[in-house]
Protein backbone atom coordinates (compact mmCIF):
# COMPACT_ATOMS: atom_id res chain seq x y z
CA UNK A 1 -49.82 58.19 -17.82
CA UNK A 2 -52.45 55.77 -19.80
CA UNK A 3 -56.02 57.50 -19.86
CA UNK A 4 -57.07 54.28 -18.72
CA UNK A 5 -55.09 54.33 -15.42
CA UNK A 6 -56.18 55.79 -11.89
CA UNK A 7 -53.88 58.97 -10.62
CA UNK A 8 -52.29 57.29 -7.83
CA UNK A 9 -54.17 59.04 -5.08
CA UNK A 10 -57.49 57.64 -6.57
CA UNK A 11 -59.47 55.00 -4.60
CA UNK A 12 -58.86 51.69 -5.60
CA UNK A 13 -62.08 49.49 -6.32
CA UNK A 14 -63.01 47.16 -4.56
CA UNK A 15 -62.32 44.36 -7.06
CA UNK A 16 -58.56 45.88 -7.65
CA UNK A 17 -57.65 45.38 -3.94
CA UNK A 18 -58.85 41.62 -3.99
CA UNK A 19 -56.81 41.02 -6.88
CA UNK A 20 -53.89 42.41 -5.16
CA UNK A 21 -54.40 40.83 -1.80
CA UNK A 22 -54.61 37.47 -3.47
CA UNK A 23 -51.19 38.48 -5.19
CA UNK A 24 -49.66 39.13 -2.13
CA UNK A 25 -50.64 36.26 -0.62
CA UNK A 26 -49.27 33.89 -3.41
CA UNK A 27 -45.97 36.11 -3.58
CA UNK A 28 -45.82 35.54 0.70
CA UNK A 29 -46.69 31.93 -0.29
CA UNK A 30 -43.85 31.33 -2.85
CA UNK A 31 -41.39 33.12 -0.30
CA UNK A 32 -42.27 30.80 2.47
CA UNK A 33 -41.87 27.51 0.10
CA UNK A 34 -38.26 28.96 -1.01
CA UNK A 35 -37.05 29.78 2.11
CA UNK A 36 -38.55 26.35 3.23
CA UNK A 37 -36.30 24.27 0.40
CA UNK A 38 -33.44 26.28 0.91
CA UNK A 39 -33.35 25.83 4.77
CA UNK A 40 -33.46 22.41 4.41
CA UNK A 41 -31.45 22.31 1.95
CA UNK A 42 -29.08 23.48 4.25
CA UNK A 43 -30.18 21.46 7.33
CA UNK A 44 -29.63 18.38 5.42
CA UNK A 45 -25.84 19.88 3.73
CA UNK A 46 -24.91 20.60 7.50
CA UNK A 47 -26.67 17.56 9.19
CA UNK A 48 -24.27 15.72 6.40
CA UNK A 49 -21.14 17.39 7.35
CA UNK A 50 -22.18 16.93 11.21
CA UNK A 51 -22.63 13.13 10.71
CA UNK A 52 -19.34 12.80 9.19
CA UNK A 53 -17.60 14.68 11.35
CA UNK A 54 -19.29 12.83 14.11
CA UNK A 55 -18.18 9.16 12.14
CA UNK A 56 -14.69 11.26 11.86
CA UNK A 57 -14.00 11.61 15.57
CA UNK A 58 -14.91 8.44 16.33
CA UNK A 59 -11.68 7.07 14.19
CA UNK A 60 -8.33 6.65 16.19
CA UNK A 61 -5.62 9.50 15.08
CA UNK A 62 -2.26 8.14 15.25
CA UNK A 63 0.69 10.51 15.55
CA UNK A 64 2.67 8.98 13.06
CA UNK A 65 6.31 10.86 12.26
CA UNK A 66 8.23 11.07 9.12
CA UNK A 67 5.30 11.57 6.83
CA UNK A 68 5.98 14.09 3.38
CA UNK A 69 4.09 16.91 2.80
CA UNK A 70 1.38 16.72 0.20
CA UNK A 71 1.74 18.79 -3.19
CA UNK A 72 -1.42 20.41 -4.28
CA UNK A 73 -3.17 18.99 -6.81
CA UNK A 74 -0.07 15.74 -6.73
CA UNK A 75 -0.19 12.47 -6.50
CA UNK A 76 -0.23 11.19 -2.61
CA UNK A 77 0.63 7.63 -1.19
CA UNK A 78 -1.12 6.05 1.35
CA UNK A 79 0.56 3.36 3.77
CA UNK A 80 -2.60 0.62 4.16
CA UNK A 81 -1.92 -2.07 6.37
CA UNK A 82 -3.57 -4.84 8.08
CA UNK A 83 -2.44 -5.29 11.56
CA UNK A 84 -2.34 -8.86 13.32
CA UNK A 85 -2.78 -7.15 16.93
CA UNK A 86 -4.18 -9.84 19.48
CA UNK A 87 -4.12 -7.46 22.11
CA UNK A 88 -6.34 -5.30 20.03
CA UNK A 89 -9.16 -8.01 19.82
CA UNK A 90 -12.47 -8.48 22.23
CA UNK A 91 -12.38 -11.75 24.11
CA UNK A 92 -14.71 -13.70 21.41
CA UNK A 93 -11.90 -12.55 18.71
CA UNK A 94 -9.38 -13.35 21.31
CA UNK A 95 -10.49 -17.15 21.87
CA UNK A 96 -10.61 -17.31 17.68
CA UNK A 97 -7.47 -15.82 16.56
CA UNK A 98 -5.24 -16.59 20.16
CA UNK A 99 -4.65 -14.17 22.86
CA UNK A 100 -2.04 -11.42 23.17
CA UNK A 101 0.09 -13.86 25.52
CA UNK A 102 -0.16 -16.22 22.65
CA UNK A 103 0.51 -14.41 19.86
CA UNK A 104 2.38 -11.34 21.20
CA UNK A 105 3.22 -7.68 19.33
CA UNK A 106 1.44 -6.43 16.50
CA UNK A 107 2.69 -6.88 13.35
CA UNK A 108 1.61 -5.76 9.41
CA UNK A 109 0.34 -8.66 7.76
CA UNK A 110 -0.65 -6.77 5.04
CA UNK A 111 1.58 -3.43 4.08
CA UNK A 112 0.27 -2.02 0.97
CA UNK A 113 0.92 1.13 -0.93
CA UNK A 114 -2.19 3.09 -2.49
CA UNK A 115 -0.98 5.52 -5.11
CA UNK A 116 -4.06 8.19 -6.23
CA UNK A 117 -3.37 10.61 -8.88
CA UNK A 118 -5.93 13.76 -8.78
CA UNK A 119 -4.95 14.85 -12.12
CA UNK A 120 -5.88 11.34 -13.72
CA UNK A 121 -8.28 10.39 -11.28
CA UNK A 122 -6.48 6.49 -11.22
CA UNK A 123 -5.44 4.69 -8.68
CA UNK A 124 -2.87 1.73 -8.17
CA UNK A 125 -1.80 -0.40 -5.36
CA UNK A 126 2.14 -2.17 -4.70
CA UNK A 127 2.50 -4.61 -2.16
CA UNK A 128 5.80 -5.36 0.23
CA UNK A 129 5.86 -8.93 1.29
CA UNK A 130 5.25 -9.16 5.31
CA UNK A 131 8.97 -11.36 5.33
CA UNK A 132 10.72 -9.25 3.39
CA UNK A 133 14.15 -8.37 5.15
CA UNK A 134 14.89 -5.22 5.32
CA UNK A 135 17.67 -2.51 7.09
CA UNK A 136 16.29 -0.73 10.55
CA UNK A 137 16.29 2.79 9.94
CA UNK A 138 18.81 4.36 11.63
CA UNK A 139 20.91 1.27 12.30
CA UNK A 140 23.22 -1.29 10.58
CA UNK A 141 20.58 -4.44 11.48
CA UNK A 142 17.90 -5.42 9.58
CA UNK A 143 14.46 -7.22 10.25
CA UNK A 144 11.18 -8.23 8.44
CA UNK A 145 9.61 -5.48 7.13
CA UNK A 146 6.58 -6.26 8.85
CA UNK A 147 8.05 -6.37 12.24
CA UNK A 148 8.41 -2.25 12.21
CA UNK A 149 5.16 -1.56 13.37
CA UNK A 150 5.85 -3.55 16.53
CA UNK A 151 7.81 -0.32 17.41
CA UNK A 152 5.40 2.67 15.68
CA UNK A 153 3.29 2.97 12.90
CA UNK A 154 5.99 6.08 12.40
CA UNK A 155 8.85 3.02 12.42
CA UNK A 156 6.94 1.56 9.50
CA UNK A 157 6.58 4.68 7.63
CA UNK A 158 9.93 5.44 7.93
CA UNK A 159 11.08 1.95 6.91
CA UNK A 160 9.19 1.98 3.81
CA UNK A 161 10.17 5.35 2.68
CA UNK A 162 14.22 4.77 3.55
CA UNK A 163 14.38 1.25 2.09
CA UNK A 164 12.29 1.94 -1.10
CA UNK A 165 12.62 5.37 -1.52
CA UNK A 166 8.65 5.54 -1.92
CA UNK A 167 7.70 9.05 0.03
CA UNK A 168 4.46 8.39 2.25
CA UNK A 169 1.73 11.13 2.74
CA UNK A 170 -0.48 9.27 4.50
CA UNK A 171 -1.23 6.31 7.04
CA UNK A 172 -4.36 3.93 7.49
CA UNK A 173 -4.22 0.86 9.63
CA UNK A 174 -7.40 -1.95 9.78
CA UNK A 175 -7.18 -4.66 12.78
CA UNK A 176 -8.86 -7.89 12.33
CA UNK A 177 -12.24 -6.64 14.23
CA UNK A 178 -12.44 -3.88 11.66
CA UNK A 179 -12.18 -5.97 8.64
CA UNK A 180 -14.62 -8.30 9.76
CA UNK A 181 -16.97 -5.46 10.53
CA UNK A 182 -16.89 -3.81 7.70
CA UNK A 183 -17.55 -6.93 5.70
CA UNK A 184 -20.51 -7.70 8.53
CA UNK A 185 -22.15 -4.53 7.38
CA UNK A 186 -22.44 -4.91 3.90
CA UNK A 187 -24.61 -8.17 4.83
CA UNK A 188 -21.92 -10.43 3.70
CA UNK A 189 -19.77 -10.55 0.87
CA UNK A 190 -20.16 -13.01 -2.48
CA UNK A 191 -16.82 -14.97 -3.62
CA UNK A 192 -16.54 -17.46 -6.58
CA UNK A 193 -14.51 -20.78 -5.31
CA UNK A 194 -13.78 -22.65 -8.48
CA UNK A 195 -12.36 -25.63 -6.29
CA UNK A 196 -12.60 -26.30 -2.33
CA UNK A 197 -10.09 -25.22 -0.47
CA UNK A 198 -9.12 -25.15 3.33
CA UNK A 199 -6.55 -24.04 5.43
CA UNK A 200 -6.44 -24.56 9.39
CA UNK A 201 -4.25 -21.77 10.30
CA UNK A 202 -6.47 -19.22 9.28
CA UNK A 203 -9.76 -21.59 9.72
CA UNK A 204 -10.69 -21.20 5.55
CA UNK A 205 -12.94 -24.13 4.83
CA UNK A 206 -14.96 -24.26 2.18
CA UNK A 207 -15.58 -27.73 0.99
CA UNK A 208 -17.77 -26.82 -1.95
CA UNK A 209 -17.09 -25.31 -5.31
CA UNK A 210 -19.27 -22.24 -6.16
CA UNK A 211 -20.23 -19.05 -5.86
CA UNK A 212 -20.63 -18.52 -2.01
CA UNK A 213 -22.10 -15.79 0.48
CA UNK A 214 -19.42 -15.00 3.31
CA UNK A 215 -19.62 -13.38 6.37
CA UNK A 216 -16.79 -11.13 8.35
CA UNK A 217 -15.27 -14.10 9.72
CA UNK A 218 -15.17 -16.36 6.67
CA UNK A 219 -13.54 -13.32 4.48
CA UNK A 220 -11.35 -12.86 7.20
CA UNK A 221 -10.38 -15.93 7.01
CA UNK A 222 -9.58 -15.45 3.10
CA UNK A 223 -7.60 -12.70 3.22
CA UNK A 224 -5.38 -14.42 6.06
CA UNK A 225 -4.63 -17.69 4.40
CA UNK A 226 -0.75 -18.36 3.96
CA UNK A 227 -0.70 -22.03 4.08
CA UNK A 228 -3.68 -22.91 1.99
CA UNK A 229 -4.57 -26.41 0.12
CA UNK A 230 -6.91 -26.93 -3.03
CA UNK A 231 -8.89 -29.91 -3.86
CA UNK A 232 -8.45 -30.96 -7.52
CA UNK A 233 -9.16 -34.56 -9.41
CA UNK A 234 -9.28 -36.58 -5.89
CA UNK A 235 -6.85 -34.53 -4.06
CA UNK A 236 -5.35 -32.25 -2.29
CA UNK A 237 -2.65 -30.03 -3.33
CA UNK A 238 -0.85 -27.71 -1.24
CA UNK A 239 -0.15 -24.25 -2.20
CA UNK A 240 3.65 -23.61 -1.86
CA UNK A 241 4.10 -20.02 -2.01
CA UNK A 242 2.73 -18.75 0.75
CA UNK A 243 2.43 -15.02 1.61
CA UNK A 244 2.71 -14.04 -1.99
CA UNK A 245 -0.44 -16.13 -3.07
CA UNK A 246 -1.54 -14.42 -0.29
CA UNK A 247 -1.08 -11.17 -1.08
CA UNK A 248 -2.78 -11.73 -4.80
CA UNK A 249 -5.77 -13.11 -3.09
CA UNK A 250 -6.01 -9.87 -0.96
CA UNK A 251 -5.94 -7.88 -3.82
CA UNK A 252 -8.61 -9.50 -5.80
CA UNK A 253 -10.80 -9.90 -2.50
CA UNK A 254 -10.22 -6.00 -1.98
CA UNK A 255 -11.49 -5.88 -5.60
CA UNK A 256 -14.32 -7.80 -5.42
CA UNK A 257 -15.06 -5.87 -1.34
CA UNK A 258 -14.56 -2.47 -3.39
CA UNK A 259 -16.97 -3.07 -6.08
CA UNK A 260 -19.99 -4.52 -3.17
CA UNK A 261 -19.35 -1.26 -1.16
CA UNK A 262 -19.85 0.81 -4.60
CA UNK A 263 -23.02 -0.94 -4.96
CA UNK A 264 -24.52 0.26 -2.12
CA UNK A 265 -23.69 3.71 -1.53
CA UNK A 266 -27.18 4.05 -2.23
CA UNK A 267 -28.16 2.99 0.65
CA UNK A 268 -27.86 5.28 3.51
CA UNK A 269 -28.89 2.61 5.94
CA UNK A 270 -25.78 0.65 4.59
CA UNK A 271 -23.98 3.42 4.51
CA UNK A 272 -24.42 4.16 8.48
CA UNK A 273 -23.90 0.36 9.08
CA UNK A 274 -20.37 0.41 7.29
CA UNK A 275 -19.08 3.53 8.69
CA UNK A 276 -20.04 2.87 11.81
CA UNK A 277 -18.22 -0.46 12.07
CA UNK A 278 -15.30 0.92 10.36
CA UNK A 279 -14.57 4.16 12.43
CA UNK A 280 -14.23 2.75 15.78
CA UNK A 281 -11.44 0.35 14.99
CA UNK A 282 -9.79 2.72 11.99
CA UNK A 283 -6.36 4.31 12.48
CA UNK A 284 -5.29 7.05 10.49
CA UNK A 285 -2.33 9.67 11.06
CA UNK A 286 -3.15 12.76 13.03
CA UNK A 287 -2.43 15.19 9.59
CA UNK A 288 -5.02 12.87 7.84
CA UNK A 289 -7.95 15.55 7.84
CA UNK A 290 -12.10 15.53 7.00
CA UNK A 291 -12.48 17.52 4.15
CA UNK A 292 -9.10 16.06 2.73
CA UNK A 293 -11.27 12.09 3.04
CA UNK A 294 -14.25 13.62 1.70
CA UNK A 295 -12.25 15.33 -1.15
CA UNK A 296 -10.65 12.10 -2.16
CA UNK A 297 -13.66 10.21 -1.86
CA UNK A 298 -15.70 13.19 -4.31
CA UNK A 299 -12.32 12.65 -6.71
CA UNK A 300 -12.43 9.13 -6.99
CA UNK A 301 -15.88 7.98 -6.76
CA UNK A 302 -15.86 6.97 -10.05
CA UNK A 303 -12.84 4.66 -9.93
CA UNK A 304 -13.78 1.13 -11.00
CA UNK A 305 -12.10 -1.28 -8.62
CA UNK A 306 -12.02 -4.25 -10.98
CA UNK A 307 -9.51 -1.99 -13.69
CA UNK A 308 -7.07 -0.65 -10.27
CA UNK A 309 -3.64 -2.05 -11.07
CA UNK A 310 -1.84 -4.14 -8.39
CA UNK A 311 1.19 -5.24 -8.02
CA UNK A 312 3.53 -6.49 -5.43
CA UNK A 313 7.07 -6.23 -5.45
CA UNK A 314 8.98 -9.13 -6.04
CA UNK A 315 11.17 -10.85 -3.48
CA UNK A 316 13.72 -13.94 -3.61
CA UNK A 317 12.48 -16.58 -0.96
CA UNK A 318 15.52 -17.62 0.89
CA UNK A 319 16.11 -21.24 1.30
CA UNK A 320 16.06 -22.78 4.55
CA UNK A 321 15.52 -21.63 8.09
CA UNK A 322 17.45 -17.71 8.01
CA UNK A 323 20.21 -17.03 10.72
CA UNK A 324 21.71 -13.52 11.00
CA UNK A 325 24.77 -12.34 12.75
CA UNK A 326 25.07 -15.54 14.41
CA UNK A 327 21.12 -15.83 15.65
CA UNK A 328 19.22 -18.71 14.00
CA UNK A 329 15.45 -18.66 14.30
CA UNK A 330 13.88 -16.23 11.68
CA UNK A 331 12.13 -18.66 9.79
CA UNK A 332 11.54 -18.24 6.18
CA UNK A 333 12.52 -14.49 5.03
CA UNK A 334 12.68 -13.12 1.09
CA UNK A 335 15.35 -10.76 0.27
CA UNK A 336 14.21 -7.40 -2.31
CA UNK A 337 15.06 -8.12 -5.77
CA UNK A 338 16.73 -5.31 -7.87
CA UNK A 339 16.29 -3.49 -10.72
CA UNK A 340 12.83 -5.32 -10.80
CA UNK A 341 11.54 -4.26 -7.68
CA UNK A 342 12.58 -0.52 -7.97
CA UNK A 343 10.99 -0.63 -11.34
CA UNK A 344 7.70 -1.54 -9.84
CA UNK A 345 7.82 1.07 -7.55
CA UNK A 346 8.33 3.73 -10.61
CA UNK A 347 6.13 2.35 -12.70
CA UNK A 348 3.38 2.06 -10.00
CA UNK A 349 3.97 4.48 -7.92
CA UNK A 350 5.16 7.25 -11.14
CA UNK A 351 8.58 8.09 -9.70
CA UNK A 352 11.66 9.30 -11.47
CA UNK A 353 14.93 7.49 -11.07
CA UNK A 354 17.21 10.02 -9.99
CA UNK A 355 20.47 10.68 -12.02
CA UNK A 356 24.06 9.89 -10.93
CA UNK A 357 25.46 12.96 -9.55
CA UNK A 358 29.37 12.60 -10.94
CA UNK A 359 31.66 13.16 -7.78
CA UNK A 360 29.42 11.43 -5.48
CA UNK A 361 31.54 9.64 -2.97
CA UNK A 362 31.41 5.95 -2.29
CA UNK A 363 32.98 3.57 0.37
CA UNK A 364 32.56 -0.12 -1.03
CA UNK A 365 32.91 -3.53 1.60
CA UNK A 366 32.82 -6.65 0.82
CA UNK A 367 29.71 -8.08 2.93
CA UNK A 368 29.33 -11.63 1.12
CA UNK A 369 33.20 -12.79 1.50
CA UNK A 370 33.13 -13.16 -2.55
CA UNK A 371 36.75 -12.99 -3.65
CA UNK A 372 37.39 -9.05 -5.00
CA UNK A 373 34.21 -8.30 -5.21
CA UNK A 374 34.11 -5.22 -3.19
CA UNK A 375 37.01 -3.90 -6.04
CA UNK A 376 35.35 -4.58 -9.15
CA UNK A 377 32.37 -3.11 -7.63
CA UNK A 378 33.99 -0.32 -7.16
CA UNK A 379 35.92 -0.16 -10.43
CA UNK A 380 32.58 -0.67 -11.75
CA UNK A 381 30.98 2.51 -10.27
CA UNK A 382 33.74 4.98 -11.02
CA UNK A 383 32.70 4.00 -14.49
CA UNK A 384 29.23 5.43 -13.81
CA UNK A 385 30.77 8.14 -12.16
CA UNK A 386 31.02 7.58 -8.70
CA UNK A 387 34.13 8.52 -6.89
CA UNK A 388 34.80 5.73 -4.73
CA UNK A 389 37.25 6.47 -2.20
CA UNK A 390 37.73 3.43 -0.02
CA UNK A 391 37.47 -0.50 -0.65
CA UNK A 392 37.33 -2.84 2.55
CA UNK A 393 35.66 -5.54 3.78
CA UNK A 394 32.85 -5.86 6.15
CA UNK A 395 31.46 -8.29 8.46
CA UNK A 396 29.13 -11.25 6.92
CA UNK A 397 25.52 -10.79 8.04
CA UNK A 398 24.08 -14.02 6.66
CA UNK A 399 24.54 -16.57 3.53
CA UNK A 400 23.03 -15.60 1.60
CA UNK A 401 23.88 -11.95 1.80
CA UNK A 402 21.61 -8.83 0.77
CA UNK A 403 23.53 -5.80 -0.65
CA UNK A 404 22.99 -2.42 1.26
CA UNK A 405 23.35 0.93 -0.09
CA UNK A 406 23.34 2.87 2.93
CA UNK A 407 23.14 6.75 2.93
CA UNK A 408 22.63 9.94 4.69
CA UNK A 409 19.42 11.68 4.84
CA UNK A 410 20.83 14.63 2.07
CA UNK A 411 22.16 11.78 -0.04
CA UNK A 412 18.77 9.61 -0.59
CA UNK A 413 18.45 10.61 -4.26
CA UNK A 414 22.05 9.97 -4.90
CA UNK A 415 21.61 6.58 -3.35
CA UNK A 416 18.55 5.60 -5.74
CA UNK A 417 20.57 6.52 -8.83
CA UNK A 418 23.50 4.02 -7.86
CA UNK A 419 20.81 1.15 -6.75
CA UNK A 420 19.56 1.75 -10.37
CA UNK A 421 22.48 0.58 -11.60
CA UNK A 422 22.32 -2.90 -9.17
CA UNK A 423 21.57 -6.33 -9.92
CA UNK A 424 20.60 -8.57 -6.93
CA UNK A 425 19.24 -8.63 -3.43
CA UNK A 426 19.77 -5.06 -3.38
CA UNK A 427 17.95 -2.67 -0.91
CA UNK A 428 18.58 1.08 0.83
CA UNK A 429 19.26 1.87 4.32
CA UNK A 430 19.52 5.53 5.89
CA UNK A 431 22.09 5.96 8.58
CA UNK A 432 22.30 9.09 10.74
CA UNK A 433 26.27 9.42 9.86
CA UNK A 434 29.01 7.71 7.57
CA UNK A 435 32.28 7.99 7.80
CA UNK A 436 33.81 11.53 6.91
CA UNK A 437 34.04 11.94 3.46
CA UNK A 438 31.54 9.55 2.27
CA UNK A 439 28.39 10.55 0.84
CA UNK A 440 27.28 6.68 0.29
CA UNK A 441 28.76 3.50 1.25
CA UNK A 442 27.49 0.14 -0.17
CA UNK A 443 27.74 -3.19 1.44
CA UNK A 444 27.78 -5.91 -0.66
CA UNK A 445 26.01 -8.92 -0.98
CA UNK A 446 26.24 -12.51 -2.57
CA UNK A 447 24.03 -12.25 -5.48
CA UNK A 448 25.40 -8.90 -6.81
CA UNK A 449 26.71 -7.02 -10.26
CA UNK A 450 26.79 -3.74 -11.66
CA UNK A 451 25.40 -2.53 -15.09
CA UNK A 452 27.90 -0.09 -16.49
CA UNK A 453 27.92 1.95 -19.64
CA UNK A 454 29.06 0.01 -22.81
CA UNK A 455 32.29 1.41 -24.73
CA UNK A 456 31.70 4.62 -26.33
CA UNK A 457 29.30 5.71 -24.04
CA UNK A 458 29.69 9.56 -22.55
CA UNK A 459 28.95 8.52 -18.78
CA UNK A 460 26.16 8.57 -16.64
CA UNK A 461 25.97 12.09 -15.78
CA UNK A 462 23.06 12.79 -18.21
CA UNK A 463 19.51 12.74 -17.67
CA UNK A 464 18.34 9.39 -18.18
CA UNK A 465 21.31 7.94 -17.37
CA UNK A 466 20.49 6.14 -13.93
CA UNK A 467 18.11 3.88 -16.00
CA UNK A 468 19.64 3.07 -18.93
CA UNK A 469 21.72 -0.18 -19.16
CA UNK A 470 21.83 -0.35 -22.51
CA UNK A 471 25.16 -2.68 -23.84
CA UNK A 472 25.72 -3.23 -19.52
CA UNK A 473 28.10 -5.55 -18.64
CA UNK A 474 28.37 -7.29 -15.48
CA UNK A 475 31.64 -6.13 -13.54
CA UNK A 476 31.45 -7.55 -10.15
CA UNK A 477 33.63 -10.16 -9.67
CA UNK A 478 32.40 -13.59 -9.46
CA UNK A 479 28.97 -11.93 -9.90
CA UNK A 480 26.05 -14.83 -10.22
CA UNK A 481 22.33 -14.50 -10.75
CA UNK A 482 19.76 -14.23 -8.10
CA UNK A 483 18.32 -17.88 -9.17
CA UNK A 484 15.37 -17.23 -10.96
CA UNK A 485 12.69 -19.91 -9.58
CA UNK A 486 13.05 -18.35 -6.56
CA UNK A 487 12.18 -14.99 -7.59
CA UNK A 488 8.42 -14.28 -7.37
CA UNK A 489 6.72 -12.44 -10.09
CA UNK A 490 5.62 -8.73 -9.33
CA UNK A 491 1.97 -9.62 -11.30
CA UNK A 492 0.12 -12.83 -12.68
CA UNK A 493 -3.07 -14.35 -13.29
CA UNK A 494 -4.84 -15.76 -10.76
CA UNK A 495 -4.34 -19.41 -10.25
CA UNK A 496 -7.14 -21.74 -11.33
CA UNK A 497 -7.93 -22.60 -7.81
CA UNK A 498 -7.82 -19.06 -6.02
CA UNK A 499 -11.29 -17.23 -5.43
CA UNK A 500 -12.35 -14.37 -7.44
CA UNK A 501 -15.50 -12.61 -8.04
CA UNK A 502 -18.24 -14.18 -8.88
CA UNK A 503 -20.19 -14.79 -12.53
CA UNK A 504 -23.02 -12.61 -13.10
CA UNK A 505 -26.30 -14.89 -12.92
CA UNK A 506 -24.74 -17.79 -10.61
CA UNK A 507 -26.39 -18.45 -7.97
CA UNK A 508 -25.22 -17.54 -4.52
CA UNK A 509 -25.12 -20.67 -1.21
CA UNK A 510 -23.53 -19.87 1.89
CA UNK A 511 -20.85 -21.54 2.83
CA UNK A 512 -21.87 -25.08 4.39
């Protein structure tokens, strides 16, 4: 012990205790002010998690069937679509968009795929055309795409996965109320018109070029134009491709709605305002979980919308009005165009094209009354090393025909590999059975031929196999060409007329 230090049962002075009083006092002090900042700390982590959960329970859960497990730390896909429900509206929306007896069912107007990769942190977006004519799961008809979710948002699911072989993890649906909310609650949204357009189904009218400030029901009526005309040198042009210009306006207005919503995350006001007009009228599946949405939405924050690839996969428009199995009246429908729109789907979407397993067993018909073509077909695949154990014909569904590689649930990746190897208006379709002894069985079509391997070739039982047509020759008899200028392009540049974002520094009128 120092000399200069009291033995510790000596009386303090005086002047000691003060010092040590006041040191208690500031260490009691700093206590209370740390506790203080860490309590609210966590009042305001938990008052967080309470709102959203709060905003969370006020979104609709769907129970939606069929959907594929998620890998950890894989990349999911997410069915979006935007539903044309009247019955879903209020009566102001009602009187503006028709009535439920009016317009009946509820349809996807807008199916899109979004593709998120967690170990890239990207994102990308595919399309399916709302007309596009596909097999009903489960049977031997076929429909629009778009009319599935008339049945189930699980019918749709299942639809997309079985036709395209693109595995869905997740569901979100938007109705026309929720779109126009959302939009509401930003305060509007900016759009750059570089010409004035119009169209009267969807009530678009903007009769000046510019940079304009939109509300819900103008963007609405955006998104939903399929029959749109453009003014341009004294006149006015009509736009003759219809849901596809559609669908590339959606994706740049989605751009140009992604990158205002960015903007203001800021703003917790805003922030309230747009989740509360979204969650009321949101669907999502039941398996779609909080801390999964907040999870993606820490991952991807960062994502600029602007750089998101889109695509949409491209489709032959068939001519005239469509009759199948005897019954006229669908309208216009587009048929699936392969290899190009199972290529999108890989590309986009990052899936492998499965290899031909040799020994696979096929049953080929003759759908399209094309003289031999279900043989040479089949020639043509026991090349690639299918074993094809019956040739017949089937029933004519249309003119023109699509070609349908039907399989059973075990046999989906078996099926992929062979519709790698198509040319045409080719598309899947799962059936519960086939005939005994047949893994596969493809129907074919009018517009139809087969790439095989070129002489010297070992086969296609090797790896890369199901993609490689390399020296291909086309084997199916009478085989012909989907015609080309009807076959719409999975990505170009916006037309000169279409809206976009606007110019930074132009100024912004609303729409007159």
């Amino acid at each position: 012990m120092s000399s200069l230090e009291p033995p510790f049962d000596a009386p303090l002075s005086r002047q000691v205790r003060r010092r040590q009083q006041v040191r208690r006092k500031r260490l009691r002090r700093t206590i209370i002010v740390a506790s203080s900042v860490v309590l609210v700390l966590v009042v305001i982590a938990g008052g967080g998690y309470l709102y959203a959960l709060y905003r969370f329970h006020q979104i609709h859960k769907d129970k939606v069937n069929g959907l594929v497990a998620e890998t950890p730390n894989k990349p999911i896909n997410i069915l979006l679509i935007g539903e044309n429900c009247r019955y879903c509206l209020n009566g102001k929306q009602a009187a503006a968009f028709g009535s439920a007896s009016q317009v009946g069912g509820n349809r996807s107007d807008v199916t899109m795929i979004l593709h998120l990769d967690p170990a890239t942190h990207t994102a990308s977006v595919v399309s399916i055309p709302r007309d596009t004519f596909v097999p009903i799961p489960g049977t031997t008809n076929a429909n629009r795409v778009d009319d599935a979710l008339n049945k189930s948002p699980s019918e749709l699911v299942k639809t997309v996965e079985d036709d395209f072989g693109v595995p869905i993890n997740h569901f979100v649906g938007l109705n026309f109320d929720t779109f126009q909310n959302v939009v509401n609650s930003l305060g509007g949204i900016n759009m750059y018109f570089p010409d004035p357009v119009k169209d009267a189904y969807s009530g678009l009218n903007i009769p000046n070029a510019g940079c304009h400030h939109l509300n819900g029901t103008q963007a609405l009526a955006v998104v939903r134009a399929r029959h749109m005309y453009y003014y341009s040198g004294g006149q006015w042009y009509y736009d003759p491709t219809g849901d596809i210009s559609r669908i590339h306006r959606d994706h740049e207005f989605l751009k140009v709605l992604a990158a205002s919503v960015r903007g203001r995350l800021s703003n917790p006001l805003t922030v309230n305002s747009l989740l509360g007009s979204i969650a009321p009228n949101l669907q999502i599946d039941q398996k779609f979980g909080l801390n999964e949405l907040i999870s993606l939405a820490l991952s991807f924050h960062n994502v600029n919308p602007s750089s998101v690839p889109t695509a949409t996969l491209p489709v032959f428009e068939v001519p005239g009005n469509f009759a199948y199995r005897g019954a006229s009246g669908y309208g216009a429908v587009v048929f699936p165009v392969a290899p190009s729109d199972f290529s999108v789907i890989r590309k986009q979407l990052g899936l492998p094209t499965p290899a031909v397993v040799p020994g696979t067993t096929v049953s080929v018909l003759n759908g399209s009354g094309v003289n031999q073509q279900a043989t040479q077909t089949g020639d043509a695949l026991t090349q690639l090393g299918f074993d094809v154990t019956n040739v017949g014909d089937a029933t004519q569904a249309s003119s023109p025909a699509e070609t349908i590689v039907y399989y059973t649930p075990r046999y989906q990746a078996q099926a992929e590999a062979l519709t790698a190897h198509l040319t045409g208006n080719v598309v899947m379709g799962e059936l519960p059975t086939l005939p005994s002894g047949t893994d596969l069985q493809v129907v074919t079509g009018t517009y139809l031929s087969v790439s095989t391997p070129s002489s010297g070739s070992s086969g296609a039982s090797g790896a890369g196999a199901a993609s490689s047509s390399s020296g291909s020759t086309s084997t199916a008899s009478n085989a012909s060409s989907v015609p080309s200028t009807d076959v719409t392009p999975a990505t170009e540049p916006l037309p000169s007329y279409d809206p976009r974002a606007c110019p930074a520094g132009m100024a912004v009128t609303p729409v007159s």
